[in-house]
C-alpha atoms as a PDB file:
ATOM      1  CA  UNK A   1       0.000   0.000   0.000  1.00  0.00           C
ATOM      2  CA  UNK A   2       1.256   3.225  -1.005  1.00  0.00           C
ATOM      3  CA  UNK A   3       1.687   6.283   1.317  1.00  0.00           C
ATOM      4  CA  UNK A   4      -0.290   9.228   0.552  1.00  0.00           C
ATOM      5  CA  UNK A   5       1.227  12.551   0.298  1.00  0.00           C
ATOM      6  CA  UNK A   6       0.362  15.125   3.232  1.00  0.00           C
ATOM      7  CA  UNK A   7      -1.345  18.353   3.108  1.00  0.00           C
ATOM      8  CA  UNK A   8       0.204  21.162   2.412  1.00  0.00           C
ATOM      9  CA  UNK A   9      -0.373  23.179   5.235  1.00  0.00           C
ATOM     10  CA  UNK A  10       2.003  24.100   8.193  1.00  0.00           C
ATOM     11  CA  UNK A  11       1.344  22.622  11.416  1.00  0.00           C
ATOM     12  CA  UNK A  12       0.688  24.362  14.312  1.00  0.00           C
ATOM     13  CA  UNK A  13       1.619  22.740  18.018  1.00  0.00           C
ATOM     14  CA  UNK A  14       1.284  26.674  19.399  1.00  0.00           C
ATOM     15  CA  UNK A  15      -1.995  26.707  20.219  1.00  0.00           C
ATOM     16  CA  UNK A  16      -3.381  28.841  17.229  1.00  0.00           C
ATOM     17  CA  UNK A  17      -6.584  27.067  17.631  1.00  0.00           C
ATOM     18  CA  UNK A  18      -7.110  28.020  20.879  1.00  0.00           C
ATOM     19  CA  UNK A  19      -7.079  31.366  20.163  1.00  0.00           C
ATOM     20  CA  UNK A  20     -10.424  31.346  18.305  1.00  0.00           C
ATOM     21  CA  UNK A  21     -11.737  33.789  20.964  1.00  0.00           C
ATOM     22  CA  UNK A  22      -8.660  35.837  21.621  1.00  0.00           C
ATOM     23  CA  UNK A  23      -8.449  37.514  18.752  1.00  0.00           C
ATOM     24  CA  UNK A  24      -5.254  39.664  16.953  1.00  0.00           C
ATOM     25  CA  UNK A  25      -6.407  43.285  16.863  1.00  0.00           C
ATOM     26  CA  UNK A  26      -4.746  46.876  16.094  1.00  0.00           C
ATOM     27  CA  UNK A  27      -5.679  50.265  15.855  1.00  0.00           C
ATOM     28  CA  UNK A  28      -5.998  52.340  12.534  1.00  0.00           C
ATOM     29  CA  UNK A  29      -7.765  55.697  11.441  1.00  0.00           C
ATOM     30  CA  UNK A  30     -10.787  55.278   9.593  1.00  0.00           C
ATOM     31  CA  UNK A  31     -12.950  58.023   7.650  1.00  0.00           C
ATOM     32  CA  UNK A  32     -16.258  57.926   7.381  1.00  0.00           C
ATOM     33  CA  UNK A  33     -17.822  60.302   4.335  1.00  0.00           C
ATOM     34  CA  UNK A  34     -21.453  61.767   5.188  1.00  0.00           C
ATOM     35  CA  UNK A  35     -23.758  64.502   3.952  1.00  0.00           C
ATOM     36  CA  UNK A  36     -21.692  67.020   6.613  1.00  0.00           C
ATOM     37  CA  UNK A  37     -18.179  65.979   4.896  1.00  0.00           C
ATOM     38  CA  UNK A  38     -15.519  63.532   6.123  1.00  0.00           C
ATOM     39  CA  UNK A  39     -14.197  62.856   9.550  1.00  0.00           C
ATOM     40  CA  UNK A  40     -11.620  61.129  10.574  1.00  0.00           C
ATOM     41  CA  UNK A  41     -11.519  58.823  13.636  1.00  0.00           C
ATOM     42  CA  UNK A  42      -9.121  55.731  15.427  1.00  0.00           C
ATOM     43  CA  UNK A  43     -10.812  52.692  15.953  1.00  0.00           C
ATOM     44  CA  UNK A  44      -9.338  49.007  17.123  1.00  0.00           C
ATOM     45  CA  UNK A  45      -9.710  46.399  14.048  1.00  0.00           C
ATOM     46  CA  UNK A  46      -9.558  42.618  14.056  1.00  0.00           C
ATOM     47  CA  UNK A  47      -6.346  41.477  12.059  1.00  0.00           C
ATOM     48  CA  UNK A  48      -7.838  38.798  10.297  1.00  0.00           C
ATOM     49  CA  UNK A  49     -11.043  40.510   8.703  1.00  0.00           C
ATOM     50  CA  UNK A  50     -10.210  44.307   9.636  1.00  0.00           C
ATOM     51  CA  UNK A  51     -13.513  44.527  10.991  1.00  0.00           C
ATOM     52  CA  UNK A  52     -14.366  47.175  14.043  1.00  0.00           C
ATOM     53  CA  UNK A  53     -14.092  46.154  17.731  1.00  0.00           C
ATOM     54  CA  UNK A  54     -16.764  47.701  19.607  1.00  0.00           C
ATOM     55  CA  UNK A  55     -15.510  48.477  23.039  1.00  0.00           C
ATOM     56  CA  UNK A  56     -17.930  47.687  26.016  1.00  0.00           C
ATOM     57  CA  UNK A  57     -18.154  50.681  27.632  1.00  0.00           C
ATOM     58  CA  UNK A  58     -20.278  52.325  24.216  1.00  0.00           C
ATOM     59  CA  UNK A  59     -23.369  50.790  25.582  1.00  0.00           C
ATOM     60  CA  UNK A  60     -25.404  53.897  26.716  1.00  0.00           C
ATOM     61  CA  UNK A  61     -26.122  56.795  24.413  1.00  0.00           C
ATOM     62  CA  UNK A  62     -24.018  60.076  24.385  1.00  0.00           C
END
């Protein structure tokens, strides 16, 4: 019986998995375009999809 190659892909013994919930973010500006002109803000994105991070502390209206 012939051995069959293995995947391609690099094996991690780090624990990558486990950090499904802790997440790599970092902070960037982003501007936001509206009827009243641009502004420009920081916000703290998730590495992998560069979506926003909402902190905790926004619940409760301004």
């Amino acid at each position: 019986m012939a051995t069959q190659p293995q995947p391609t892909q690099p094996q991690t013994d780090n624990g990558d998995q486990s950090d499904a919930g802790n997440e790599q973010t970092f902070e960037t500006d982003i501007s936001e375009t509206g009827d009243d002109g641009t502004s420009v803000r920081q916000a703290e994105v998730k590495e992998n999809d560069l979506s926003e991070v909402k902190p905790e502390q926004e619940k409760g209206g301004e």
